[in-house]
C-alpha atoms as a PDB file:
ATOM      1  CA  UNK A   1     -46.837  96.894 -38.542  1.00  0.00           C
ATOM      2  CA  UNK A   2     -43.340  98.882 -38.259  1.00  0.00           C
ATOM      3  CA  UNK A   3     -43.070 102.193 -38.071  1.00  0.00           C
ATOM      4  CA  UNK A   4     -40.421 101.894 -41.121  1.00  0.00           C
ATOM      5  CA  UNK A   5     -43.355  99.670 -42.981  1.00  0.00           C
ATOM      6  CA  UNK A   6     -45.840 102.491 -42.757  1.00  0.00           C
ATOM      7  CA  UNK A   7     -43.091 105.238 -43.724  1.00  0.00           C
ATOM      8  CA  UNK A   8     -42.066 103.441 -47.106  1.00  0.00           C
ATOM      9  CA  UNK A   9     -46.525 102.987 -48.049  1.00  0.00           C
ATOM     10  CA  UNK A  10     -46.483 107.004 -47.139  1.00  0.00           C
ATOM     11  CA  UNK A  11     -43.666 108.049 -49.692  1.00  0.00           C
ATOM     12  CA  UNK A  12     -45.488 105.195 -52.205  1.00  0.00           C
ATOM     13  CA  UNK A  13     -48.286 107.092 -51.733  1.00  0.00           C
ATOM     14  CA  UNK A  14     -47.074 110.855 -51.756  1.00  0.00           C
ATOM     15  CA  UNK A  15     -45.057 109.919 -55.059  1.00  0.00           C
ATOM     16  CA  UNK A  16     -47.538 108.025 -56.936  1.00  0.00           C
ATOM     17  CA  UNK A  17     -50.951 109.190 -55.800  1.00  0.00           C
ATOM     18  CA  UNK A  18     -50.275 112.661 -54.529  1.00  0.00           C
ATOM     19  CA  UNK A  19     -48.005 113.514 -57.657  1.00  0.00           C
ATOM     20  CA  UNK A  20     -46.096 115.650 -55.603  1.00  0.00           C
ATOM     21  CA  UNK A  21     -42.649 117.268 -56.185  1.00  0.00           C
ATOM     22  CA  UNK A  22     -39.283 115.092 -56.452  1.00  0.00           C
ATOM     23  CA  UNK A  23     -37.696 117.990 -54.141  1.00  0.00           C
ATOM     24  CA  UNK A  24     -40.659 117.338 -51.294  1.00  0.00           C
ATOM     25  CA  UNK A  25     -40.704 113.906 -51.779  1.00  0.00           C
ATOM     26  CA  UNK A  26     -36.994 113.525 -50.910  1.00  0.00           C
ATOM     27  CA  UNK A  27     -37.294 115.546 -48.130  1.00  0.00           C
ATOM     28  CA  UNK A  28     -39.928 113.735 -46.304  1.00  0.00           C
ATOM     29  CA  UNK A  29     -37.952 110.625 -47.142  1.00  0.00           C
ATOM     30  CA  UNK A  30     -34.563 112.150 -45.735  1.00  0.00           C
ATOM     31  CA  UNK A  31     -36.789 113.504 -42.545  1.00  0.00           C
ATOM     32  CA  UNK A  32     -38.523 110.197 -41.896  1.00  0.00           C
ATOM     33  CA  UNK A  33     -35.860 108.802 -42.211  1.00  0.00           C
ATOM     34  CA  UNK A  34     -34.176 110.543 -39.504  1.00  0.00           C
ATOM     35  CA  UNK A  35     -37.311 109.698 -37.200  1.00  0.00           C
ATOM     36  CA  UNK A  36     -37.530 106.033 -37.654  1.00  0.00           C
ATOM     37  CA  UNK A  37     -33.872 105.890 -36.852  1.00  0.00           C
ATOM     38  CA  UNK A  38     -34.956 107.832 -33.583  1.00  0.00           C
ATOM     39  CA  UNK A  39     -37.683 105.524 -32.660  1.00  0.00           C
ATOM     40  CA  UNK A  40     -35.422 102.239 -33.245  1.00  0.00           C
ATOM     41  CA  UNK A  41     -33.267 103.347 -31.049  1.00  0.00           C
ATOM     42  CA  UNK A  42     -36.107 104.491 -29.061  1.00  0.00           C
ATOM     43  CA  UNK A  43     -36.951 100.793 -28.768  1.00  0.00           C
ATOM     44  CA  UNK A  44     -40.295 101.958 -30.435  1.00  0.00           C
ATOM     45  CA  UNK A  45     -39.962 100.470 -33.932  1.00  0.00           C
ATOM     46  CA  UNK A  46     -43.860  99.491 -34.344  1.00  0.00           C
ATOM     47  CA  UNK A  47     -46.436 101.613 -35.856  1.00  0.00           C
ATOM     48  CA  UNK A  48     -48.333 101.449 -32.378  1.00  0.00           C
ATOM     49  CA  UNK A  49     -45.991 103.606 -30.338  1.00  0.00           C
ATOM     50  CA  UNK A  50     -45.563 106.248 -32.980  1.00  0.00           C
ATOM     51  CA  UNK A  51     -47.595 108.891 -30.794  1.00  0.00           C
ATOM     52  CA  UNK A  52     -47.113 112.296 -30.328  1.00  0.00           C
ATOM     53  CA  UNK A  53     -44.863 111.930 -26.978  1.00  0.00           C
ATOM     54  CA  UNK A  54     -42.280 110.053 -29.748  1.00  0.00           C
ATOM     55  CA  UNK A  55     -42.531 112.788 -32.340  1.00  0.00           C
ATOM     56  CA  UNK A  56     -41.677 115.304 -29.540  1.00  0.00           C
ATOM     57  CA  UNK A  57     -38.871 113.891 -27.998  1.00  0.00           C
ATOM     58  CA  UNK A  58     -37.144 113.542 -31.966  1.00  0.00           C
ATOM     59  CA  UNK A  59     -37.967 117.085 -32.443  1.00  0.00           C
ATOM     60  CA  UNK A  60     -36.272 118.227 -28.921  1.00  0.00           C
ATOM     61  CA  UNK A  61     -33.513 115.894 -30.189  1.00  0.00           C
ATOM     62  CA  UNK A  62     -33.071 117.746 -33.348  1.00  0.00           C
ATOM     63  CA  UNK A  63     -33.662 121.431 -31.611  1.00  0.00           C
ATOM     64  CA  UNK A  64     -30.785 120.311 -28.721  1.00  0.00           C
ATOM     65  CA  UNK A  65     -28.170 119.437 -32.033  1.00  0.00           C
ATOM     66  CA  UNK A  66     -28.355 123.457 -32.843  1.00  0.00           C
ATOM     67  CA  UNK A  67     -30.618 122.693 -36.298  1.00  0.00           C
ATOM     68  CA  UNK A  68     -31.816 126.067 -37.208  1.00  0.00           C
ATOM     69  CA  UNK A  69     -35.951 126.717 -36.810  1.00  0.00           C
ATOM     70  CA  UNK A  70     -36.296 126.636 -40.328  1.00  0.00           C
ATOM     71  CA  UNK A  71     -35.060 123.029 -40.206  1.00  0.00           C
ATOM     72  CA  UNK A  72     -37.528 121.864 -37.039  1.00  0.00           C
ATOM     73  CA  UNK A  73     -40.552 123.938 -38.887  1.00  0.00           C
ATOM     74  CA  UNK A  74     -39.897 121.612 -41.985  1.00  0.00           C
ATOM     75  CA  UNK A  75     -39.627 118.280 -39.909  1.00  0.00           C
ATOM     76  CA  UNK A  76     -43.122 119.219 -38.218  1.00  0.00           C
ATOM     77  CA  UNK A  77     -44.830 119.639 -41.629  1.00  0.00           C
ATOM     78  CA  UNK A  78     -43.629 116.407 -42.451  1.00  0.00           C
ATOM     79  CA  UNK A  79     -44.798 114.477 -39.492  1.00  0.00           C
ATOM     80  CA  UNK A  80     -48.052 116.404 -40.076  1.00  0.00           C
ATOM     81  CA  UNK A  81     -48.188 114.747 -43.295  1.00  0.00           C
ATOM     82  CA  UNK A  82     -47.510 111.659 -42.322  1.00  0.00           C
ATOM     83  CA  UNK A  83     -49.914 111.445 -39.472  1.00  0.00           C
ATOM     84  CA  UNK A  84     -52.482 112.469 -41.638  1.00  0.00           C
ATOM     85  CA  UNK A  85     -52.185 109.967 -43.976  1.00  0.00           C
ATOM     86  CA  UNK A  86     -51.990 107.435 -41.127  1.00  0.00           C
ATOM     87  CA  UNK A  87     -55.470 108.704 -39.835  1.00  0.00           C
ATOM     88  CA  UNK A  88     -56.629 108.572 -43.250  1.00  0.00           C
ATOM     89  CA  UNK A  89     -55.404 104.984 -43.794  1.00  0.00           C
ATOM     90  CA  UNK A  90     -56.735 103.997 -40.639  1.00  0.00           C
ATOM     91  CA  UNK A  91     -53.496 102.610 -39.845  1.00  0.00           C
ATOM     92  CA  UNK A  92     -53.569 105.140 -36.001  1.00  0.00           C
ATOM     93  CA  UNK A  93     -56.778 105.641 -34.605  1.00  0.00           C
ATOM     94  CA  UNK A  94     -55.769 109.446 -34.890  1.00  0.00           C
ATOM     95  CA  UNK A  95     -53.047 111.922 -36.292  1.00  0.00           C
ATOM     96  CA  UNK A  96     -50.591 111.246 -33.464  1.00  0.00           C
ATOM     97  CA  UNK A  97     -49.011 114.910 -35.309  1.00  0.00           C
ATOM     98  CA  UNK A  98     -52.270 116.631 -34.997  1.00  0.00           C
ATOM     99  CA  UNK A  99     -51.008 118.833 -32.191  1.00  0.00           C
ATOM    100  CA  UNK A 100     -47.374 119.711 -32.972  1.00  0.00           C
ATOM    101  CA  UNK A 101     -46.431 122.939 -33.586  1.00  0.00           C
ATOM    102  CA  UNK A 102     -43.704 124.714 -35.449  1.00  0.00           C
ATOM    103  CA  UNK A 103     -41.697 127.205 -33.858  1.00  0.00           C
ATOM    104  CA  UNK A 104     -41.454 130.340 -34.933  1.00  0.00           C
ATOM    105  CA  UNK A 105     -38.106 132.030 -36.786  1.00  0.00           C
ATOM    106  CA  UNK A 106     -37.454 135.439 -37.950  1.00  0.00           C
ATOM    107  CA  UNK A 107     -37.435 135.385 -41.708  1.00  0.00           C
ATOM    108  CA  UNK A 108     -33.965 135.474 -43.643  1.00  0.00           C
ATOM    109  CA  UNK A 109     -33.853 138.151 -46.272  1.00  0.00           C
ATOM    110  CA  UNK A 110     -32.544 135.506 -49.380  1.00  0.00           C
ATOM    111  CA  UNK A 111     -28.951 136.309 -50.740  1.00  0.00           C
ATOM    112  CA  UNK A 112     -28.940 138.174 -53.883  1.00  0.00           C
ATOM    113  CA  UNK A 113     -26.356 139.353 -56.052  1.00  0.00           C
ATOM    114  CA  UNK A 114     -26.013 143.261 -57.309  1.00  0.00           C
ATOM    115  CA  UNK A 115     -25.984 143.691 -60.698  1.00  0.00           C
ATOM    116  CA  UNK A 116     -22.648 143.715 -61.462  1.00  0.00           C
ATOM    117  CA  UNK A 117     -21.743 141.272 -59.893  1.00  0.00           C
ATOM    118  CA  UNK A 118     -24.437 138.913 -62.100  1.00  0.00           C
ATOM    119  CA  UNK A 119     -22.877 140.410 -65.266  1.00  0.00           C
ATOM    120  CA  UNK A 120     -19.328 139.304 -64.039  1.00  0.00           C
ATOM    121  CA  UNK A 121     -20.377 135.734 -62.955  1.00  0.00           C
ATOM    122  CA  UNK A 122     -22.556 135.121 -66.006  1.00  0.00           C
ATOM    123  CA  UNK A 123     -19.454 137.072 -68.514  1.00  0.00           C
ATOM    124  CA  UNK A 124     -16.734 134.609 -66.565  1.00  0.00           C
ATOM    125  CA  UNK A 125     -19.057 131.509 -67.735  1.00  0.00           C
ATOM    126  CA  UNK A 126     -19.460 133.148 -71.048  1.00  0.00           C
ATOM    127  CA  UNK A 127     -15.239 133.258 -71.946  1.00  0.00           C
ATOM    128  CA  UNK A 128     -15.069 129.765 -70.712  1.00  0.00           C
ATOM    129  CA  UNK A 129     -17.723 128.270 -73.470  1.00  0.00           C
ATOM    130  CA  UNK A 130     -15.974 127.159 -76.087  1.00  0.00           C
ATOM    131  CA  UNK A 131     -17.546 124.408 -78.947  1.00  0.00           C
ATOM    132  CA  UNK A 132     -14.753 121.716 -78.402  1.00  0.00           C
ATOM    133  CA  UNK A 133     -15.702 121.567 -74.509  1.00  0.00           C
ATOM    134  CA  UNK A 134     -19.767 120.825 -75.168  1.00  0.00           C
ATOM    135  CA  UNK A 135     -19.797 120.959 -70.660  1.00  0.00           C
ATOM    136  CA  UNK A 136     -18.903 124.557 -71.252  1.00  0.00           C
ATOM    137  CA  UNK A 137     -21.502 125.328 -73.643  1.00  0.00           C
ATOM    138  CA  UNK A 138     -24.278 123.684 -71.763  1.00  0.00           C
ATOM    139  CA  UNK A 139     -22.925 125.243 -68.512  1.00  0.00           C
ATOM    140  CA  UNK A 140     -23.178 128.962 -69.942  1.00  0.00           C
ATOM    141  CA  UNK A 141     -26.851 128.328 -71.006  1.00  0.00           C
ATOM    142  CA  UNK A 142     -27.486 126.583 -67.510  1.00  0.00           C
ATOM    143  CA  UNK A 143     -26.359 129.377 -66.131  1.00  0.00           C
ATOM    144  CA  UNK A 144     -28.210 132.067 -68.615  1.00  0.00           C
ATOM    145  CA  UNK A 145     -31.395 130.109 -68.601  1.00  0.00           C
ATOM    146  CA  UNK A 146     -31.424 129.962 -64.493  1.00  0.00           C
ATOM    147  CA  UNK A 147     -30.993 134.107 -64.059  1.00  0.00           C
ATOM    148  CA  UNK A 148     -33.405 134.601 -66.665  1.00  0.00           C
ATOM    149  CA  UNK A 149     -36.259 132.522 -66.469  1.00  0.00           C
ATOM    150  CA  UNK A 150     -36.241 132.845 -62.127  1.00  0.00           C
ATOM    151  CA  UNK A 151     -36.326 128.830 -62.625  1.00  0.00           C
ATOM    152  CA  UNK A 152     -35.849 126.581 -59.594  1.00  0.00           C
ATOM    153  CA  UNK A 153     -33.120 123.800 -60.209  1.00  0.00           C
ATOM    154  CA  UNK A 154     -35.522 120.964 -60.143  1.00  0.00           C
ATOM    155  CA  UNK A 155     -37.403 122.472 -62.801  1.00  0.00           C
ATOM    156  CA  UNK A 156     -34.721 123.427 -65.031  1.00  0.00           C
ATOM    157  CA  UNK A 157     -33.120 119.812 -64.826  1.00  0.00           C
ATOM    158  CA  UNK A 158     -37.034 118.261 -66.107  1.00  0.00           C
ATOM    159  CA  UNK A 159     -37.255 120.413 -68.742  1.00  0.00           C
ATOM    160  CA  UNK A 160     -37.891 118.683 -72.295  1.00  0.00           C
ATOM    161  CA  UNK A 161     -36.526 119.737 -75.379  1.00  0.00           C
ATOM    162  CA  UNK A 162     -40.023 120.116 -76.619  1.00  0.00           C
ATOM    163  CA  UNK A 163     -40.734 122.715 -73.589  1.00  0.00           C
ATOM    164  CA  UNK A 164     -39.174 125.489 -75.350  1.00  0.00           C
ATOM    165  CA  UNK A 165     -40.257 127.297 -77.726  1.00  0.00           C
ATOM    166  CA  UNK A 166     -37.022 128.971 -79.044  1.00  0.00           C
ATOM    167  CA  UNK A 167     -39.151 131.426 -81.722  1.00  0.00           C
ATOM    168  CA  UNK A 168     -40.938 132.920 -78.987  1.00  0.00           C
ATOM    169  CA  UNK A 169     -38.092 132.367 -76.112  1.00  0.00           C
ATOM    170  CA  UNK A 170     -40.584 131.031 -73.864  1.00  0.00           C
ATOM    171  CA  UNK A 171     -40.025 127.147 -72.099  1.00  0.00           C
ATOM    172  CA  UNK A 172     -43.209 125.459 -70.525  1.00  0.00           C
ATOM    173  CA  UNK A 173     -42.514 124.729 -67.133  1.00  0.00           C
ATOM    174  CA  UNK A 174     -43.512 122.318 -64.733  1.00  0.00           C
ATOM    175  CA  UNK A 175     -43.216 123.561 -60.792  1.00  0.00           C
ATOM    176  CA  UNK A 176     -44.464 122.713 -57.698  1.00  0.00           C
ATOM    177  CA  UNK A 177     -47.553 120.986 -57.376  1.00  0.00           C
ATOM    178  CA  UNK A 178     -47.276 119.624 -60.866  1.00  0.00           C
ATOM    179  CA  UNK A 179     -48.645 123.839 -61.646  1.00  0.00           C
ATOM    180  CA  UNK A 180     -47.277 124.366 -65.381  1.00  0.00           C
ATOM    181  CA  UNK A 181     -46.521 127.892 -66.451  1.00  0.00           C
ATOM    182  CA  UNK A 182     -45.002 129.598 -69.414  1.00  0.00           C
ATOM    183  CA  UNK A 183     -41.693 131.693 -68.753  1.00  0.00           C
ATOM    184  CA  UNK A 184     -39.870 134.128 -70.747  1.00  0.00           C
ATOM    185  CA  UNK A 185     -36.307 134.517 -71.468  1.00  0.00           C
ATOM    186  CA  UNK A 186     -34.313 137.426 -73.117  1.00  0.00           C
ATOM    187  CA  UNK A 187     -31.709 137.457 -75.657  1.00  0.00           C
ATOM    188  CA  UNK A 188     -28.350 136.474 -73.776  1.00  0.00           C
ATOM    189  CA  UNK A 189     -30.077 133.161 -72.746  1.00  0.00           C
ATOM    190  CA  UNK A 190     -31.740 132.761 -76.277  1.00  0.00           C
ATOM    191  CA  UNK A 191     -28.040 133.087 -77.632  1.00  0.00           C
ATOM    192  CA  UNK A 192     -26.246 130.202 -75.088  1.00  0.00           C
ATOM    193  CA  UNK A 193     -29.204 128.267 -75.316  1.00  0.00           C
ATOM    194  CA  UNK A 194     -29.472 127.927 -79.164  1.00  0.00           C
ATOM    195  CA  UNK A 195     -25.624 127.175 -79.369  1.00  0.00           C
ATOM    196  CA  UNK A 196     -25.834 124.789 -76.796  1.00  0.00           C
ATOM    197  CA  UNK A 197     -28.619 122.424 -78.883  1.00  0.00           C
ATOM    198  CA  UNK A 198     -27.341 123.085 -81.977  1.00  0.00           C
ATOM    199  CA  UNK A 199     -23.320 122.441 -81.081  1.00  0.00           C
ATOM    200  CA  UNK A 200     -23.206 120.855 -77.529  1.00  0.00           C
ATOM    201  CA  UNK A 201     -26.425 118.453 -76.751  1.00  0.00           C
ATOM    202  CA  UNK A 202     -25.696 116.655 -79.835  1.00  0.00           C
ATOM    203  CA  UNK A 203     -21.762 116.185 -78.992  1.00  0.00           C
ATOM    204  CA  UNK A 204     -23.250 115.280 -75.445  1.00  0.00           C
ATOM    205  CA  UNK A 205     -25.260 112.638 -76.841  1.00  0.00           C
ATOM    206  CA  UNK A 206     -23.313 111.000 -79.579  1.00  0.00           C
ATOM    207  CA  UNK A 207     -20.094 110.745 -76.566  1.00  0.00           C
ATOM    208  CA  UNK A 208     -22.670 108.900 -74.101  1.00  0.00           C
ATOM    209  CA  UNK A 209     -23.998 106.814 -76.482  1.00  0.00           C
ATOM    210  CA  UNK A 210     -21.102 105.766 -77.663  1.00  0.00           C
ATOM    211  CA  UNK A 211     -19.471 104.913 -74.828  1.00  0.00           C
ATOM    212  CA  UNK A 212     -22.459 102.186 -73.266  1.00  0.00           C
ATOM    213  CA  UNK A 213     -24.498 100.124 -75.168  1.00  0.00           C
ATOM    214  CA  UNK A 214     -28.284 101.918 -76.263  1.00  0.00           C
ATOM    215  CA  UNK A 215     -29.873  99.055 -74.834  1.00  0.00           C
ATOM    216  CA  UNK A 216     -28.217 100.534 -70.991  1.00  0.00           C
ATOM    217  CA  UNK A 217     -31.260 103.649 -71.572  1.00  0.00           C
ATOM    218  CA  UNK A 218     -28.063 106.093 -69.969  1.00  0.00           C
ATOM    219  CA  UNK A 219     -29.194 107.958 -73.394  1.00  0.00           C
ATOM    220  CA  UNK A 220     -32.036 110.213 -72.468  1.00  0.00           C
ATOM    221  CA  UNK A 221     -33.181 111.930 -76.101  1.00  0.00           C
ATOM    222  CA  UNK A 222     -35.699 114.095 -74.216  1.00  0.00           C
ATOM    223  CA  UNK A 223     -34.340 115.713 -71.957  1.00  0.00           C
ATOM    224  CA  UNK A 224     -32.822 119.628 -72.797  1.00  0.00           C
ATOM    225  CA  UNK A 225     -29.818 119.680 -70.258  1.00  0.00           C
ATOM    226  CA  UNK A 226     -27.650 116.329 -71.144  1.00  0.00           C
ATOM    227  CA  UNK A 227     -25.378 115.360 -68.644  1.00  0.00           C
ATOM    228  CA  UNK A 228     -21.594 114.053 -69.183  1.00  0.00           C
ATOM    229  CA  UNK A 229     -22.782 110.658 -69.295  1.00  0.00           C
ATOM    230  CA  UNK A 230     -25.795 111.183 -71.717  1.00  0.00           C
ATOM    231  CA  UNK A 231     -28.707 110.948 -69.334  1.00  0.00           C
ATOM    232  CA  UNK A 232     -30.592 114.098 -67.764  1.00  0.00           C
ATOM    233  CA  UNK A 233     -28.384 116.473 -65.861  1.00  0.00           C
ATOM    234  CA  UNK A 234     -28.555 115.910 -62.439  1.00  0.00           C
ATOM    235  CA  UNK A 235     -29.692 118.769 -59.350  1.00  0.00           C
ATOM    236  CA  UNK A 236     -26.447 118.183 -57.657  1.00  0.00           C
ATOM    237  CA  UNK A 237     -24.200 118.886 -60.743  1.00  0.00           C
ATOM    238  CA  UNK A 238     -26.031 121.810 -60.970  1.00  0.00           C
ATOM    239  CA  UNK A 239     -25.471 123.230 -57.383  1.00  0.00           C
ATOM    240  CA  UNK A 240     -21.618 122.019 -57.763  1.00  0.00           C
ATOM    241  CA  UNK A 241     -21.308 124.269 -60.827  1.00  0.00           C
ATOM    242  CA  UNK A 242     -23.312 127.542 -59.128  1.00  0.00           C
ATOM    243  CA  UNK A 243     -21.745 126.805 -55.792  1.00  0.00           C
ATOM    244  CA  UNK A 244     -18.221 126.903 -57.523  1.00  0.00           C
ATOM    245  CA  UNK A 245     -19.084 130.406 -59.689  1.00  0.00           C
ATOM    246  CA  UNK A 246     -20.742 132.173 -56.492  1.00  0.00           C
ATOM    247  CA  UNK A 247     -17.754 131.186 -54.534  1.00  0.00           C
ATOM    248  CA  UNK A 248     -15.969 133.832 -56.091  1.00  0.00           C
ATOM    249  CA  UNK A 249     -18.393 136.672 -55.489  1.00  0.00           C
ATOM    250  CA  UNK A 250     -18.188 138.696 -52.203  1.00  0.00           C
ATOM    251  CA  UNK A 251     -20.540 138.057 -50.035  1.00  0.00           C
ATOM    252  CA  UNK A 252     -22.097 135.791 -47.448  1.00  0.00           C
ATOM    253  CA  UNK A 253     -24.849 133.225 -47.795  1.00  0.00           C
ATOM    254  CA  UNK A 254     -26.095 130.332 -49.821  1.00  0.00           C
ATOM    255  CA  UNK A 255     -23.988 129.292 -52.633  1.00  0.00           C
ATOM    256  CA  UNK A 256     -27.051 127.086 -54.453  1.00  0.00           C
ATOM    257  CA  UNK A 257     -29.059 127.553 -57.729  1.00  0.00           C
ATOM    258  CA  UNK A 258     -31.586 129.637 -55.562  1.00  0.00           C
ATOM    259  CA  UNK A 259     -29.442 132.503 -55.362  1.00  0.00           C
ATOM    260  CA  UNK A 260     -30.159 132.955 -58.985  1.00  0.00           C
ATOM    261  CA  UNK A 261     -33.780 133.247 -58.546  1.00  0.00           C
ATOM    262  CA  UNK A 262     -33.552 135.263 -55.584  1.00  0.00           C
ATOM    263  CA  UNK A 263     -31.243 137.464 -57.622  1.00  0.00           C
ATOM    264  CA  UNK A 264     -33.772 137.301 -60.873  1.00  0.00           C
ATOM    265  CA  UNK A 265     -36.968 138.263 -58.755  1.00  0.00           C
ATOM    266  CA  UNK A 266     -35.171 140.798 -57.182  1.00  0.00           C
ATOM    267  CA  UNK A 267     -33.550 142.763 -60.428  1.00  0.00           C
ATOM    268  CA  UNK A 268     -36.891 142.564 -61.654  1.00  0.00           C
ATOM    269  CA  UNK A 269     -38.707 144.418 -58.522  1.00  0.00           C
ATOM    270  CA  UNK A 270     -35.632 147.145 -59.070  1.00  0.00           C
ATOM    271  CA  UNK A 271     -36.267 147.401 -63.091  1.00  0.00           C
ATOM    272  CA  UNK A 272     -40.173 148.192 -61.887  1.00  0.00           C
ATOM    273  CA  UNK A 273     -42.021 144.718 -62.732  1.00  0.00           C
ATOM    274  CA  UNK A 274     -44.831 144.461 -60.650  1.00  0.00           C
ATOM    275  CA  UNK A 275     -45.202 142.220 -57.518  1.00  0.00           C
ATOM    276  CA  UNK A 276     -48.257 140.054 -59.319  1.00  0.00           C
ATOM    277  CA  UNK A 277     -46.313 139.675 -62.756  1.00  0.00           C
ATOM    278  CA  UNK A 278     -43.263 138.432 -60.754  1.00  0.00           C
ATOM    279  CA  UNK A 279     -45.292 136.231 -58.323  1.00  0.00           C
ATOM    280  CA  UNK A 280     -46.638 134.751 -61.810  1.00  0.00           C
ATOM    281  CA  UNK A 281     -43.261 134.360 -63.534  1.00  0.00           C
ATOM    282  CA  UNK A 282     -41.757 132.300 -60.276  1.00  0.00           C
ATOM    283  CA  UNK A 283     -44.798 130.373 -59.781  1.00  0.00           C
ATOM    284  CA  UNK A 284     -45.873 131.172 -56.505  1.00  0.00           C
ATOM    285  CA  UNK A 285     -49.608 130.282 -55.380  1.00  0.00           C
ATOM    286  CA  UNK A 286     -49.325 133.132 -52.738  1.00  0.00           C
ATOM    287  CA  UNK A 287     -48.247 136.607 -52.986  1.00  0.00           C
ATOM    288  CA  UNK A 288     -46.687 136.532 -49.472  1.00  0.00           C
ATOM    289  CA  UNK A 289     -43.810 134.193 -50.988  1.00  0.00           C
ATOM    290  CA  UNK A 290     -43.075 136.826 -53.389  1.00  0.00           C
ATOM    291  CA  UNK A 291     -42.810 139.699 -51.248  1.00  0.00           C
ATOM    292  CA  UNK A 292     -40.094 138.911 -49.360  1.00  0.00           C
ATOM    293  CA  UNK A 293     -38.434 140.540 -52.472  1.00  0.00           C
ATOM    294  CA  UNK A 294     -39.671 143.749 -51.671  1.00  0.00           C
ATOM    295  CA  UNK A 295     -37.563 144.086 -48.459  1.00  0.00           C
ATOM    296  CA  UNK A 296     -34.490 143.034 -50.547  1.00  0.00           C
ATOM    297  CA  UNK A 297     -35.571 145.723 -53.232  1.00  0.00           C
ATOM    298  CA  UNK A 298     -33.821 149.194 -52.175  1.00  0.00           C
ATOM    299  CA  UNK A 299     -32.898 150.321 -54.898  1.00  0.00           C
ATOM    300  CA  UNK A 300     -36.310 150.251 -56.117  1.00  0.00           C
ATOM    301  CA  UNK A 301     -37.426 152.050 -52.612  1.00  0.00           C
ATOM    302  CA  UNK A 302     -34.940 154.804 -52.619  1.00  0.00           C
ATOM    303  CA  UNK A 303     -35.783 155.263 -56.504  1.00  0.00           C
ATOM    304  CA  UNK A 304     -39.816 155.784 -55.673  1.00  0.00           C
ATOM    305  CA  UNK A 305     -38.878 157.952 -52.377  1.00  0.00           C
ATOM    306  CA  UNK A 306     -36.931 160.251 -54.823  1.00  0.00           C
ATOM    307  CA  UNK A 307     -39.652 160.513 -57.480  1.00  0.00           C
ATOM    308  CA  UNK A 308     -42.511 161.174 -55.041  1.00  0.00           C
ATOM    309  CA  UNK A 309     -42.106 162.495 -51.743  1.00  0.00           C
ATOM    310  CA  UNK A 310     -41.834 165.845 -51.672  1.00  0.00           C
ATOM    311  CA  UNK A 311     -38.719 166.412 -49.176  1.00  0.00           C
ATOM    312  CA  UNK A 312     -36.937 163.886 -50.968  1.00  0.00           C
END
């Protein structure tokens, strides 16, 4: 069997079986694919010399083109994924991945944006939303929803219209792992988000519909966020549009959706939320995810060293 065989059964089976995430299935898709290019030119296209000296040399490959740790770390977790499928498939005798190991990196603090700074970016989007540009309207509640909900891109483009509940200003959320929770959002969002269905998704619709036949399914009814062309809006429309607003904010760092979440956990340490009510809101399985929000949270620090130390 090729190596490239065995890779396309994997992601079959990771997708379909596994029910894992559309983000980590597109990674280990975009990293295997890397490493099957690196064994055919290797000369070692069949399943039988994907060992761990092959896996090795790619990784030294990818650690000699300056790819940060972060990068190698995730391309080790995905050929320990693989190989463990292949020893569970009996495909290898063993995981040929079974001994790799990750190297280690310093963690970076995530960027996050001060609180003025969010009410300028999010007050620029607002002025621009106007009902006879629907884009603009769905844009401000993208944008609203994102900040106040913590959500992570992927999940905000899958939500459903039925997965909010605009009475309670809650949506249902699906995240990684297929883990649903419930999220809150406040009243700015509830405002963009009920003009954008009543006055933009509809306008959204109607235009896509109209311009390609219903039988083409472009139209997707059940989706909340309806891109320009009627179906569901797409991850990479949505980091064009953050990328574009966070461009004009000082500051260094990512430019992606994430920066909103990172900037939502964090405003929420500094407002006094506490760590096990945020870690429940973003949806992580482990507290240690969360707390890297702690180190970014000074104000909150400085604020508790004032109230209760003594020579404060």
């Amino acid at each position: 069997m090729r190596l490239s065989t065995a890779v396309e059964r994997f992601l079959t089976t990771v997708q379909l079986e596994y029910g894992y995430s559309e983000h980590t299935v597109r990674a280990y898709q975009r990293d295997l694919a890397w490493f099957v290019t690196f064994a055919e030119e290797s000369r070692r296209e069949q399943l039988d010399a994907c060992d761990i000296e092959l896996m090795r040399e790619w990784l030294w490959q990818r650690q000699q083109q300056g790819l940060a740790a972060t990068t190698i770390a995730r391309n080790v977790a995905t050929l320990k994924s693989f190989g463990t499928w292949l020893e569970r498939s009996r495909l290898v005798p063993g995981n040929p991945a079974s001994r790799l190991r990750a190297p280690k990196a310093g963690r970076e603090l995530p960027r996050v944006l001060a609180d003025e700074q969010m009410r300028r970016l999010l007050a620029r989007v607002e002025a621009r939303a106007t009902p006879d540009q629907p884009e603009s309207l769905r844009d401000h509640a993208v944008f609203e929803l994102l900040y106040a909900a913590a959500l992570r891109v992927s999940e905000l483009c899958s939500l459903p219209v039925t997965g909010v509940d605009t009475a309670g200003r809650t949506v249902r959320v699906l995240g990684k792992g297929n883990k649903e929770r419930v999220v809150p959002y406040g009243g700015p969002a509830a405002r963009a988000l009920d003009t954008y269905m009543a006055l933009a998704r509809p306008q959204l619709l109607v235009r896509a519909a109209a311009a390609a036949p219903a039988s083409s399914g472009r139209v997707d009814h059940g989706a909340l966020f309806a891109g320009n062309s009627g179906g569901r809006l797409g991850v990479n429309a949505v980091y064009r549009m953050v990328a574009r607003e966070l461009g004009e904010e000082p500051g260094g760092g990512p430019k992606g959706p994430h920066t909103f979440r990172h900037t939502a956990a964090t405003h929420l340490l500094n407002g006094g939320a506490d760590l096990r009510v945020v870690q429940e809101m973003l949806g992580h399985s482990s507290l240690s995810s969360t707390q890297v929000y702690t180190h970014v949270s000074t104000e909150r620090l400085a604020q508790s060293y004032r109230q209760a130390h003594p020579r404060a």
